[in-house]
C-alpha atoms as a PDB file:
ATOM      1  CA  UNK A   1       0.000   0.000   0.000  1.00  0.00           C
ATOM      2  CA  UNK A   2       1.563   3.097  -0.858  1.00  0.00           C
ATOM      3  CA  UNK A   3       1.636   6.290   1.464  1.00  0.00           C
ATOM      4  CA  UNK A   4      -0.602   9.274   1.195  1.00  0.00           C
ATOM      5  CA  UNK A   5       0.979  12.820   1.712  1.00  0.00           C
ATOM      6  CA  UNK A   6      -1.090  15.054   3.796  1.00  0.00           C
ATOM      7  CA  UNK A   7      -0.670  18.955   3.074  1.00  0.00           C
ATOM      8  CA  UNK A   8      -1.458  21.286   5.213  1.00  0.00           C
ATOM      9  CA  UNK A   9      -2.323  24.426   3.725  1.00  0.00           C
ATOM     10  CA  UNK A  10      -5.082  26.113   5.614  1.00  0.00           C
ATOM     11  CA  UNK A  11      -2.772  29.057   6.621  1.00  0.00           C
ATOM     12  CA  UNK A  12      -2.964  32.382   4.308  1.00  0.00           C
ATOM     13  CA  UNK A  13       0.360  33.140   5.123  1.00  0.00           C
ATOM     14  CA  UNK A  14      -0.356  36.907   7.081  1.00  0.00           C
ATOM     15  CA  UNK A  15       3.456  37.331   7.580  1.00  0.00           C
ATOM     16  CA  UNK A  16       3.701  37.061   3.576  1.00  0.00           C
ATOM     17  CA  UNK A  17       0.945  38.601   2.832  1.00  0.00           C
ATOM     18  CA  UNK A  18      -1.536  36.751   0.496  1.00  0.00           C
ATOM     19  CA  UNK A  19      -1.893  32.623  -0.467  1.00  0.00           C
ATOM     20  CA  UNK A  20       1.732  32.209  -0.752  1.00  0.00           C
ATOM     21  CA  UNK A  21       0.953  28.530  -1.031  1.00  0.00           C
ATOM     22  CA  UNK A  22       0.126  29.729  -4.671  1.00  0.00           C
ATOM     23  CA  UNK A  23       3.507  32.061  -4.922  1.00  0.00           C
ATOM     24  CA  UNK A  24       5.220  30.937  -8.080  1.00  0.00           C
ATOM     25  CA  UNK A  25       8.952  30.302  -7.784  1.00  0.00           C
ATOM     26  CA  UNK A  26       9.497  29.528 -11.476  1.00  0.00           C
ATOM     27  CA  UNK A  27       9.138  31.570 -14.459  1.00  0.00           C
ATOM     28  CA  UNK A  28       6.204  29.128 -15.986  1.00  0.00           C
ATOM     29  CA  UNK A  29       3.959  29.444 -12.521  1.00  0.00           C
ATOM     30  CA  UNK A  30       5.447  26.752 -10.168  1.00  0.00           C
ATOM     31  CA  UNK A  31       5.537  26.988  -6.808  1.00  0.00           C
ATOM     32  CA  UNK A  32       6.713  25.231  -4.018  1.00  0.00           C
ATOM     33  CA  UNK A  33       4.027  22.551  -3.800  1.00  0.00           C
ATOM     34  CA  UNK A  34       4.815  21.149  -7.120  1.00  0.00           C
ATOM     35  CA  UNK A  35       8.318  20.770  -6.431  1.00  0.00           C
ATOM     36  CA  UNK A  36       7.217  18.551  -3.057  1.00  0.00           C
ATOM     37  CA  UNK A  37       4.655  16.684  -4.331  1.00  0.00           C
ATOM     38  CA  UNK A  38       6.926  15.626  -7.628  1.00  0.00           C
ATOM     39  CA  UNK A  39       9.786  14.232  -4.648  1.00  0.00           C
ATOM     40  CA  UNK A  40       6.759  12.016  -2.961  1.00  0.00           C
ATOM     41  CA  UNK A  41       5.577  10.912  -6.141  1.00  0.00           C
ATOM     42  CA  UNK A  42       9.325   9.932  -7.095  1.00  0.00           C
ATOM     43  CA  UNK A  43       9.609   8.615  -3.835  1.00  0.00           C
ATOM     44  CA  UNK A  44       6.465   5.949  -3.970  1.00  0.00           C
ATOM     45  CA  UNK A  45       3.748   8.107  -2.414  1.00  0.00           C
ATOM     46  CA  UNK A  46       0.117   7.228  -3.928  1.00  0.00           C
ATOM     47  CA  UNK A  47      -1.712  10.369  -3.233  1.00  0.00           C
ATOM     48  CA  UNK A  48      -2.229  13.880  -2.232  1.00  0.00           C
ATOM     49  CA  UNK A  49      -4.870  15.273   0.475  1.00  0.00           C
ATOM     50  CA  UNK A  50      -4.679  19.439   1.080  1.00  0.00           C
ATOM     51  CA  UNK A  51      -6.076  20.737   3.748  1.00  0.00           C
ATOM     52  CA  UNK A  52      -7.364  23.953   3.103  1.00  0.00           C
ATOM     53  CA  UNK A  53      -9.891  26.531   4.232  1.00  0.00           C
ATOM     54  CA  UNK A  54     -13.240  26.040   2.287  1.00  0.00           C
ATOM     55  CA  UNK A  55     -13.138  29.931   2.044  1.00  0.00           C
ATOM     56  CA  UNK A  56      -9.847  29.495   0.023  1.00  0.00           C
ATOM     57  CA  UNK A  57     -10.787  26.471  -1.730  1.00  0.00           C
ATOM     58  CA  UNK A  58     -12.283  27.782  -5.463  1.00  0.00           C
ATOM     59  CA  UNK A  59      -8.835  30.113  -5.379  1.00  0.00           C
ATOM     60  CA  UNK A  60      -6.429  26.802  -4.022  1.00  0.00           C
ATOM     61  CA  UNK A  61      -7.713  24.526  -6.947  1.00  0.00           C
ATOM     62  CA  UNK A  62      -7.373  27.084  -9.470  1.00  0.00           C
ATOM     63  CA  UNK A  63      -3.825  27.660  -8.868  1.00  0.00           C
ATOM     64  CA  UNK A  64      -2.785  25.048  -7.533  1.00  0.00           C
ATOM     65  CA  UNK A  65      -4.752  21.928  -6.948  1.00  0.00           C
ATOM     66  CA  UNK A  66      -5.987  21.461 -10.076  1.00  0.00           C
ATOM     67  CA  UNK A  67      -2.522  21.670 -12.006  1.00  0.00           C
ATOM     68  CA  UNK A  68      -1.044  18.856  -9.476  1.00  0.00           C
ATOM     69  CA  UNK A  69      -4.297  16.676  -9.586  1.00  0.00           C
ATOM     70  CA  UNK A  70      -3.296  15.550 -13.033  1.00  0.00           C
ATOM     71  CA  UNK A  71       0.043  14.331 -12.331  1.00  0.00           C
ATOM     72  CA  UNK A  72      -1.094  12.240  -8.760  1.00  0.00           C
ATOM     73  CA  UNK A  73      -4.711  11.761  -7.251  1.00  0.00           C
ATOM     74  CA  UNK A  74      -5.728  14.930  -5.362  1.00  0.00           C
ATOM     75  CA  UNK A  75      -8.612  15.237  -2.420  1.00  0.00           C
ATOM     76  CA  UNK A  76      -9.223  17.838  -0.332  1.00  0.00           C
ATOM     77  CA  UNK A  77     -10.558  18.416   3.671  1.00  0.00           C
ATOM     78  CA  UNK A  78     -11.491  21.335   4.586  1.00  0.00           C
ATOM     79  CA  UNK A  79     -10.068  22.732   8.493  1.00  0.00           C
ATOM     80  CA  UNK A  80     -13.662  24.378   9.380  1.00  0.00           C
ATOM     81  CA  UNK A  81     -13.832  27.019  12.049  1.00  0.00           C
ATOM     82  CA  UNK A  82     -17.534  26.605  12.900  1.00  0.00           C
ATOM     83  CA  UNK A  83     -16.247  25.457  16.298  1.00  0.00           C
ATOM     84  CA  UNK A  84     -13.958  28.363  17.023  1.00  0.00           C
ATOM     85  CA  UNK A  85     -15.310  30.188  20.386  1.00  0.00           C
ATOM     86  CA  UNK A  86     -16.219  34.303  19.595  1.00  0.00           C
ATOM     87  CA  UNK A  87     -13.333  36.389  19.142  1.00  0.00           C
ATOM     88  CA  UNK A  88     -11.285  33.970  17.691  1.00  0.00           C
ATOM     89  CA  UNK A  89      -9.917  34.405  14.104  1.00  0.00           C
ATOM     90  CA  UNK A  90      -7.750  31.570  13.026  1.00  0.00           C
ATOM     91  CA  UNK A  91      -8.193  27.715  13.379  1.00  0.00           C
ATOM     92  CA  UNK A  92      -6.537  26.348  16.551  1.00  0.00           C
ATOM     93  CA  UNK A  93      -3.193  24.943  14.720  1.00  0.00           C
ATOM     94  CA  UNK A  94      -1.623  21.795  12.904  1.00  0.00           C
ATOM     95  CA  UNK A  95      -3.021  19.106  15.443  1.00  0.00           C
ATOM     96  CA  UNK A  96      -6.808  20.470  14.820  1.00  0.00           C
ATOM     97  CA  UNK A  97      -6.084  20.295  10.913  1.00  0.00           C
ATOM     98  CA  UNK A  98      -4.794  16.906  11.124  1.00  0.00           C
ATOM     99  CA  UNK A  99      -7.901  15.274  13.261  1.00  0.00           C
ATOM    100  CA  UNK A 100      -9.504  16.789  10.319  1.00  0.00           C
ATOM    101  CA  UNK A 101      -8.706  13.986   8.303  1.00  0.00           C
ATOM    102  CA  UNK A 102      -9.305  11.017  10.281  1.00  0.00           C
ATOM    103  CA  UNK A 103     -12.297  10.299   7.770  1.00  0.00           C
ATOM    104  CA  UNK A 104     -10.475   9.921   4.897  1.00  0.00           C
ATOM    105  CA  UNK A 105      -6.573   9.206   5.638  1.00  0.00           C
ATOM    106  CA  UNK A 106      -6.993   4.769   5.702  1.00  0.00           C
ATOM    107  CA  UNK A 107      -2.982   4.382   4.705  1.00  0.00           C
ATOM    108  CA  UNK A 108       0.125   4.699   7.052  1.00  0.00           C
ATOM    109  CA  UNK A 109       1.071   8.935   5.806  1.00  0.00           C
ATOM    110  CA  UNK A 110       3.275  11.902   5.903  1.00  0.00           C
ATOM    111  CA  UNK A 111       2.600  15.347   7.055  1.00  0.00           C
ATOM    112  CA  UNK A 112       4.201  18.728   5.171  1.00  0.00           C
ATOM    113  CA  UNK A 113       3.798  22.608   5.909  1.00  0.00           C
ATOM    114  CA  UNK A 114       2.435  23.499   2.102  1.00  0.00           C
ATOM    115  CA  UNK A 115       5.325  26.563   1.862  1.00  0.00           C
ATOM    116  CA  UNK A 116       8.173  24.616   3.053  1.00  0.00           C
ATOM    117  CA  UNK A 117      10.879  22.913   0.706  1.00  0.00           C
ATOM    118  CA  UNK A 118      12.373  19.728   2.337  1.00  0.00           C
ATOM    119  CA  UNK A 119      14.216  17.996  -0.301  1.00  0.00           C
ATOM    120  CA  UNK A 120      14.140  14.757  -1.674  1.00  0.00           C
ATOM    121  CA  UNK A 121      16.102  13.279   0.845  1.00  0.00           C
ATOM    122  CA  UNK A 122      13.954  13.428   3.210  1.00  0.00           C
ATOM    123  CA  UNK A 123      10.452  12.104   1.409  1.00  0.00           C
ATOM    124  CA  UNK A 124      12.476   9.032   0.198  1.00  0.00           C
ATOM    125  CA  UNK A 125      13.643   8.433   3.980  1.00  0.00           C
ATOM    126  CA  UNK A 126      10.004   8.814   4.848  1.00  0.00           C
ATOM    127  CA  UNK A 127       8.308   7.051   2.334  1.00  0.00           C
ATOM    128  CA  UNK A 128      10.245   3.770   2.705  1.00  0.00           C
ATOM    129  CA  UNK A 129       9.737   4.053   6.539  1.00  0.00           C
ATOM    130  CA  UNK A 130       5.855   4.374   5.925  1.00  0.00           C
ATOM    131  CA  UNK A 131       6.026   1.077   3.455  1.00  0.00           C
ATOM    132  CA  UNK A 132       7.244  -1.229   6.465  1.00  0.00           C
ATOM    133  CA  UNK A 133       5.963   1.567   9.377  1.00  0.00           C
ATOM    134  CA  UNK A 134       3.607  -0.964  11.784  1.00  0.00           C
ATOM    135  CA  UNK A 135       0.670   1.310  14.280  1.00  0.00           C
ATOM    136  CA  UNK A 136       2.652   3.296  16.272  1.00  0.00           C
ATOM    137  CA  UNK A 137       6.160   3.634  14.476  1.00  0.00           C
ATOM    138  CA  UNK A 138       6.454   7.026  13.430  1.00  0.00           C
ATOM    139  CA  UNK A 139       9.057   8.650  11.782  1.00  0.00           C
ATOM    140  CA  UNK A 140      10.084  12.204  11.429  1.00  0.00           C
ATOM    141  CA  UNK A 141      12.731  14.349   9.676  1.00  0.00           C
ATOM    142  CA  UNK A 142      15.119  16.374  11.779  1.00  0.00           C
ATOM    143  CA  UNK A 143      16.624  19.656   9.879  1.00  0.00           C
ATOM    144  CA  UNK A 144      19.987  21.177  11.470  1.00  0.00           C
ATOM    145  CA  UNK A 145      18.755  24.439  13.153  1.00  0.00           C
ATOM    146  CA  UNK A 146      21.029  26.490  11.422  1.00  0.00           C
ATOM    147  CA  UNK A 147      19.469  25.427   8.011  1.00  0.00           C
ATOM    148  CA  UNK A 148      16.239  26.885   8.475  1.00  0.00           C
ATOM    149  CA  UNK A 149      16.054  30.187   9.861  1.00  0.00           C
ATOM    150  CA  UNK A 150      15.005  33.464   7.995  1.00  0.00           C
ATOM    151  CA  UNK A 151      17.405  36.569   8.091  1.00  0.00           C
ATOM    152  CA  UNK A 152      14.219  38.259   7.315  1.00  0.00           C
ATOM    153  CA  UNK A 153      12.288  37.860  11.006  1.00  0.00           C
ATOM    154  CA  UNK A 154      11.555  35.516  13.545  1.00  0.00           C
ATOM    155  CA  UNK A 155      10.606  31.455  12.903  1.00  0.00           C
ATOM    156  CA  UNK A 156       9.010  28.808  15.029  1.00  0.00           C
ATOM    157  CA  UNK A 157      10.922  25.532  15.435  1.00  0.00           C
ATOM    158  CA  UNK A 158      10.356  22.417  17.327  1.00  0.00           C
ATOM    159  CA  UNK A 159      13.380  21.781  19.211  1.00  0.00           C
ATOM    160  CA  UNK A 160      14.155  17.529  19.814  1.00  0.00           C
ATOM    161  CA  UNK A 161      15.454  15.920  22.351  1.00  0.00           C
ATOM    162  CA  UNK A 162      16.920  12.520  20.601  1.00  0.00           C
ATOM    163  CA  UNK A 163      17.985   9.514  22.349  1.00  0.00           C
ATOM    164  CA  UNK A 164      19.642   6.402  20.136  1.00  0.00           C
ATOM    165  CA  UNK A 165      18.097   7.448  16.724  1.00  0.00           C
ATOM    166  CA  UNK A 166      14.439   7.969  18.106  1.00  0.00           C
ATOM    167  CA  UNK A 167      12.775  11.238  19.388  1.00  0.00           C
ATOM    168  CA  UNK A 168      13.007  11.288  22.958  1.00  0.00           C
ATOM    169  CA  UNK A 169      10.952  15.068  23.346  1.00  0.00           C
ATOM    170  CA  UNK A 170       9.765  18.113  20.829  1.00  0.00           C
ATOM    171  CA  UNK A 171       9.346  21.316  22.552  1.00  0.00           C
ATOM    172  CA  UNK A 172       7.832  24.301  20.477  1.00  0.00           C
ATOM    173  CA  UNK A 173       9.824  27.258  20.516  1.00  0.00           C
ATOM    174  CA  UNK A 174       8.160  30.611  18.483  1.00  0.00           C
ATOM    175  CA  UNK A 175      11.080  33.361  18.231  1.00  0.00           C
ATOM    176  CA  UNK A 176      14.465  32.154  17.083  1.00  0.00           C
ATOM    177  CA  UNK A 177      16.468  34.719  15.312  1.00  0.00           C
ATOM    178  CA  UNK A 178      18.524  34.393  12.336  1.00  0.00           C
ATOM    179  CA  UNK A 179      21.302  33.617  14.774  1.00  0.00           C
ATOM    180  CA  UNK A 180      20.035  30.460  16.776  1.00  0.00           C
ATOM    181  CA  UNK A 181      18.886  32.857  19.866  1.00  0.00           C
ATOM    182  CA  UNK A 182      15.126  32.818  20.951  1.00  0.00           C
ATOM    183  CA  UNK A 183      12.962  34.462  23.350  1.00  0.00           C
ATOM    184  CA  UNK A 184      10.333  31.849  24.752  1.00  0.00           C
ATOM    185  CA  UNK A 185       8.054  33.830  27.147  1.00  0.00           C
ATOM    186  CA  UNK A 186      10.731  36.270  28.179  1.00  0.00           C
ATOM    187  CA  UNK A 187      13.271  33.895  28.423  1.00  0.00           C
ATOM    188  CA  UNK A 188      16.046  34.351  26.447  1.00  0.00           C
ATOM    189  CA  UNK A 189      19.010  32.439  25.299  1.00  0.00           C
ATOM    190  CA  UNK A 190      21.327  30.364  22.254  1.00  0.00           C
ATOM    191  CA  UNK A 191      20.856  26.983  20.453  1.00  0.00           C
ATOM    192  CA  UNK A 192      23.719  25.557  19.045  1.00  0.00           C
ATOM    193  CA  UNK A 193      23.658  25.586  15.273  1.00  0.00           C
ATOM    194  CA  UNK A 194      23.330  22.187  14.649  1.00  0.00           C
ATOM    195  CA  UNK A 195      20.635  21.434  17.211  1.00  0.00           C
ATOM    196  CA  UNK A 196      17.890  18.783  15.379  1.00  0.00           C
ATOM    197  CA  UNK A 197      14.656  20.562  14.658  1.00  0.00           C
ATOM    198  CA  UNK A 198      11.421  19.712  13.279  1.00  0.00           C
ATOM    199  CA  UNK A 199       9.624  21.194   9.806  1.00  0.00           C
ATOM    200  CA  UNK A 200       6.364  19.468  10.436  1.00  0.00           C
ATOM    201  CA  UNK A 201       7.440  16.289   7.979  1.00  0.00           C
ATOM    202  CA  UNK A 202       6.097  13.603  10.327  1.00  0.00           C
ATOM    203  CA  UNK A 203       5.605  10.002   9.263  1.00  0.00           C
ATOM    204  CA  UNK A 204       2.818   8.494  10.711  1.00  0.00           C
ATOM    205  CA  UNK A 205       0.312   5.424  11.347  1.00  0.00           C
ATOM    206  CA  UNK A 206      -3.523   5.990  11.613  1.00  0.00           C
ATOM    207  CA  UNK A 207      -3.896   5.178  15.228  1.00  0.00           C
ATOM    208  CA  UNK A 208      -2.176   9.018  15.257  1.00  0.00           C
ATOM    209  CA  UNK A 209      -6.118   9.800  15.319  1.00  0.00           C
ATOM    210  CA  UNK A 210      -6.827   8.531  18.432  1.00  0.00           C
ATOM    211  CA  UNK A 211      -3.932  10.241  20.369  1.00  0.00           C
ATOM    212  CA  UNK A 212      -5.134  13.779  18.935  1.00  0.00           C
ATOM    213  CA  UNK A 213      -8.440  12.779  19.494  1.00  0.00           C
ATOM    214  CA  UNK A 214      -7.657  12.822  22.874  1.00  0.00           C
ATOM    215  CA  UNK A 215      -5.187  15.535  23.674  1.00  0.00           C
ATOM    216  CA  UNK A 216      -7.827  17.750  21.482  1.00  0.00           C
ATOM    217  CA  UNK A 217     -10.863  16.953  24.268  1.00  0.00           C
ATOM    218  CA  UNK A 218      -7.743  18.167  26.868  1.00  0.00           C
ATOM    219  CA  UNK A 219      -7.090  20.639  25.077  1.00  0.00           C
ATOM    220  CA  UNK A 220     -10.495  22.553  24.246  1.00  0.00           C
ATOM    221  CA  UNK A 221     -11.070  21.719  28.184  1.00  0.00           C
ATOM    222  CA  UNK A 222      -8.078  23.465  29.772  1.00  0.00           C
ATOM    223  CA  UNK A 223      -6.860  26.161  27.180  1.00  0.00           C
ATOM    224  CA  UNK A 224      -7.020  29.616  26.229  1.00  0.00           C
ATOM    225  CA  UNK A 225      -9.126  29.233  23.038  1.00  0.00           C
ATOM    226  CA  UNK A 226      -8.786  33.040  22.305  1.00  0.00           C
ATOM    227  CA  UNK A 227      -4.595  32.542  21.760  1.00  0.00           C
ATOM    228  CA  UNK A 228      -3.614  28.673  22.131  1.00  0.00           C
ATOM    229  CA  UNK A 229      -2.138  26.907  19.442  1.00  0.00           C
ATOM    230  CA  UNK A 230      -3.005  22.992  19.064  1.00  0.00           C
ATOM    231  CA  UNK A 231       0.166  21.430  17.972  1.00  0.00           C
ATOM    232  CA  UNK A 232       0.342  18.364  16.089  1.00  0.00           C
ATOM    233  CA  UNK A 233       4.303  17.474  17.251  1.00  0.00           C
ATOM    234  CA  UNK A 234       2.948  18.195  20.815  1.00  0.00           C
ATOM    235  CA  UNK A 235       0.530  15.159  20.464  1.00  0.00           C
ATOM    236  CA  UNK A 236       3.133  13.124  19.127  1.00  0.00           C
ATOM    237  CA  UNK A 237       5.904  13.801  21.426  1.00  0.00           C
ATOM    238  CA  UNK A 238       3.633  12.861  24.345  1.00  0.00           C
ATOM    239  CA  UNK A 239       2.339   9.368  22.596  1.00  0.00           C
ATOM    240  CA  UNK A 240       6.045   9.054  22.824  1.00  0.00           C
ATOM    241  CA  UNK A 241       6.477   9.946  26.476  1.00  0.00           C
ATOM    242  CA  UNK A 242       3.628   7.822  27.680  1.00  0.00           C
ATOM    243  CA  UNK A 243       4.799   5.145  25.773  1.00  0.00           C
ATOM    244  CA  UNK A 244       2.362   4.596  22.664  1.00  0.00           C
ATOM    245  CA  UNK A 245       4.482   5.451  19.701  1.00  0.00           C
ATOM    246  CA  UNK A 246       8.075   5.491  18.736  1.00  0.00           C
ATOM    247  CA  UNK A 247       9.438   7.835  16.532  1.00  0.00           C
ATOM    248  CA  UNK A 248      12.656   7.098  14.325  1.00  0.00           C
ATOM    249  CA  UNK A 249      14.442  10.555  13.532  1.00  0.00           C
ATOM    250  CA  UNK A 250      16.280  10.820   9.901  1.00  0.00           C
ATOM    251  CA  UNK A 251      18.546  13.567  10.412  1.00  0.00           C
ATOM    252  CA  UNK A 252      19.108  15.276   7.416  1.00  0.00           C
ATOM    253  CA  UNK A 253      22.117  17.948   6.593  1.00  0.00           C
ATOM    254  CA  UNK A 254      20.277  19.537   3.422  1.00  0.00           C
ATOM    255  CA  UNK A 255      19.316  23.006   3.990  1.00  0.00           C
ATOM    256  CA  UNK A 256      15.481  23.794   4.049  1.00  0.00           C
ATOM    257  CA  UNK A 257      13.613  26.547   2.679  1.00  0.00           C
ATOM    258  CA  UNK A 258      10.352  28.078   3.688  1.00  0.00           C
ATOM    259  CA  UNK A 259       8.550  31.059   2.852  1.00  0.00           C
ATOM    260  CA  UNK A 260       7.858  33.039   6.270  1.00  0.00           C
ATOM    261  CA  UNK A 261       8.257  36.069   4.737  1.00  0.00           C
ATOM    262  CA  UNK A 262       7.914  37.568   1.503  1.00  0.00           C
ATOM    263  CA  UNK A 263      11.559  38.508   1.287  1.00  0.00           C
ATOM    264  CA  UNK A 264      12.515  34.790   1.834  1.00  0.00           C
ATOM    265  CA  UNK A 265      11.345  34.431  -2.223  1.00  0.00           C
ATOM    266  CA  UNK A 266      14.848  35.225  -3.586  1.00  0.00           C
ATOM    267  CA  UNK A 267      16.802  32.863  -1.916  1.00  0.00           C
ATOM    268  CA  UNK A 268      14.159  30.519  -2.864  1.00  0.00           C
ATOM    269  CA  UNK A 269      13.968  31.205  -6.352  1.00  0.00           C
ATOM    270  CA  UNK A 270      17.365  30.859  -6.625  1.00  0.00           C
ATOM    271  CA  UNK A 271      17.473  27.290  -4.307  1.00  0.00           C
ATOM    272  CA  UNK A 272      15.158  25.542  -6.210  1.00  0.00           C
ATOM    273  CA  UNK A 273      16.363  27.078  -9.952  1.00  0.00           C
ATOM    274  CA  UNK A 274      19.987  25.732  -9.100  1.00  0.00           C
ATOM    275  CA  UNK A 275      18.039  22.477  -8.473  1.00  0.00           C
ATOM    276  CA  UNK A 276      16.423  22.819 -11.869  1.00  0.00           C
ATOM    277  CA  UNK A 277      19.178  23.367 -13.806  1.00  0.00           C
ATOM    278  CA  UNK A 278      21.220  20.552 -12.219  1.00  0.00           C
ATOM    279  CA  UNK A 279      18.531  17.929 -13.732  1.00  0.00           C
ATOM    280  CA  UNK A 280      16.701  17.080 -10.109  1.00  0.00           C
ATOM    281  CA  UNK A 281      13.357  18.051 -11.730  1.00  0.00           C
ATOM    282  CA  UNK A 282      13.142  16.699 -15.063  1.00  0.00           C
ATOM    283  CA  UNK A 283       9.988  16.183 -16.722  1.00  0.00           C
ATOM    284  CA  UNK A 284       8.363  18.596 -13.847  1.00  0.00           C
END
């Protein structure tokens, strides 16, 4: 059975300014997606599922969805926010879009941000793990810290604790510099440049579901709902701790790109076109 790539684009990218899931990166209209979903395909993934706003979703398929549904099978699940309390203007984060697709998701799958570029490294790592992966042996791929920041603002990371090849914690961490320093909460300090991080590319087995099932009921009970964020590597580090799931790390040297911020574009632009021009992406 082959693995299904999950996408998680619900986000309109207010940093960026505008769908920057649909930026183009190439002269003839590509953008980052493509160049992801061409490295699962290569690398044995079956299908495609986007998660996406339904507000969004006429735009999404237009530029996007429906150029990439004719190279691999494309569905779609929509993150609602009919549940979101008053005041509240956002969903509640990458855990609540994931439970989102516990109707539909039936194969062992991977998780991606839709405006990050991992490499295809990493999905061929991930995509054999999925092909032997039995419930509860995740997998995830760990990015030096160093090779993912923005010199153009501030970044979230999950910072991992690792222990013999297999994540041992993930700890969320939402202002890291350009330089490896952050300020969590008012407390401020330096990570070491190659300290493992997480990009949201999780491997995963269905009975994920059940675990953010429950930390979801937790978490609707004992948050703030006007400002918490539901984390999806939360969920999964603390399967981990109480023993439920193991999660083999593939730490990987390439340098990731993301785009954050609009001024991240260049650097992307001229990533990816070195890429091109080197013959990774033929026939793309």
């Amino acid at each position: 059975m082959k693995p299904t790539l999950v996408v998680m684009a619900a986000g309109m990218g207010s940093r960026f300014g505008g769908l920057k899931q649909a930026e183009p990166i190439t002269e003839d209209g590509k953008g980052i997606l493509d160049f992801s979903v061409y490295d699962a395909k290569k690398a044995g993934f079956g299908k495609v599922i986007f998660i996406i706003r339904e507000d969004m979703a006429e735009d999404f398929k237009r530029l996007i969805g429906d150029r990439i549904s004719k190279t691999i099978p494309v569905d779609y699940v929509y993150q609602t926010m009919d549940d979101l309390p008053a005041g509240r203007t956002k969903p509640f984060g990458t855990g609540h879009a994931i439970y989102c697709c516990r109707t539909i998701v039936k194969e062992p799958f991977a998780i991606i941000n839709a405006d990050d570029y991992y490499g295809q490294n990493a999905f061929v790592e991930i995509g054999k793990h999925l092909s032997q992966a039995k419930r509860g042996e995740y997998a995830m791929t760990a990015y030096l810290l160093a090779n993912t920041l923005s010199k153009n603002g501030t970044v979230s990371r999950g910072v991992c604790e690792l222990e013999n090849g297999k994540l041992k914690k993930v700890t969320e961490y939402t202002k890291i510099s350009s330089d490896c320093s952050y300020d969590q909460n008012g407390q401020k300090g330096t990570f070491a440049k190659a300290t493992p991080v997480s990009m949201n590319l999780w491997g995963l087995t269905q009975d994920i579901f059940e675990h953010i099932e429950r930390d979801y009921a937790h978490f609707l009970a004992t948050a703030n709902l006007q400002k918490d964020e539901f984390y999806i590597p939360l969920v999964i580090s603390k399967a981990v701790e109480d023993g439920h799931a193991t999660v083999k790390v593939f730490e990987n040297q390439d340098k990731w790109f993301g785009i954050t911020y609009r001024e991240d574009l260049a650097e992307i632009k001229e990533a990816i076109g070195g890429y091109i021009r080197d013959g990774l992406y033929e026939g793309l």
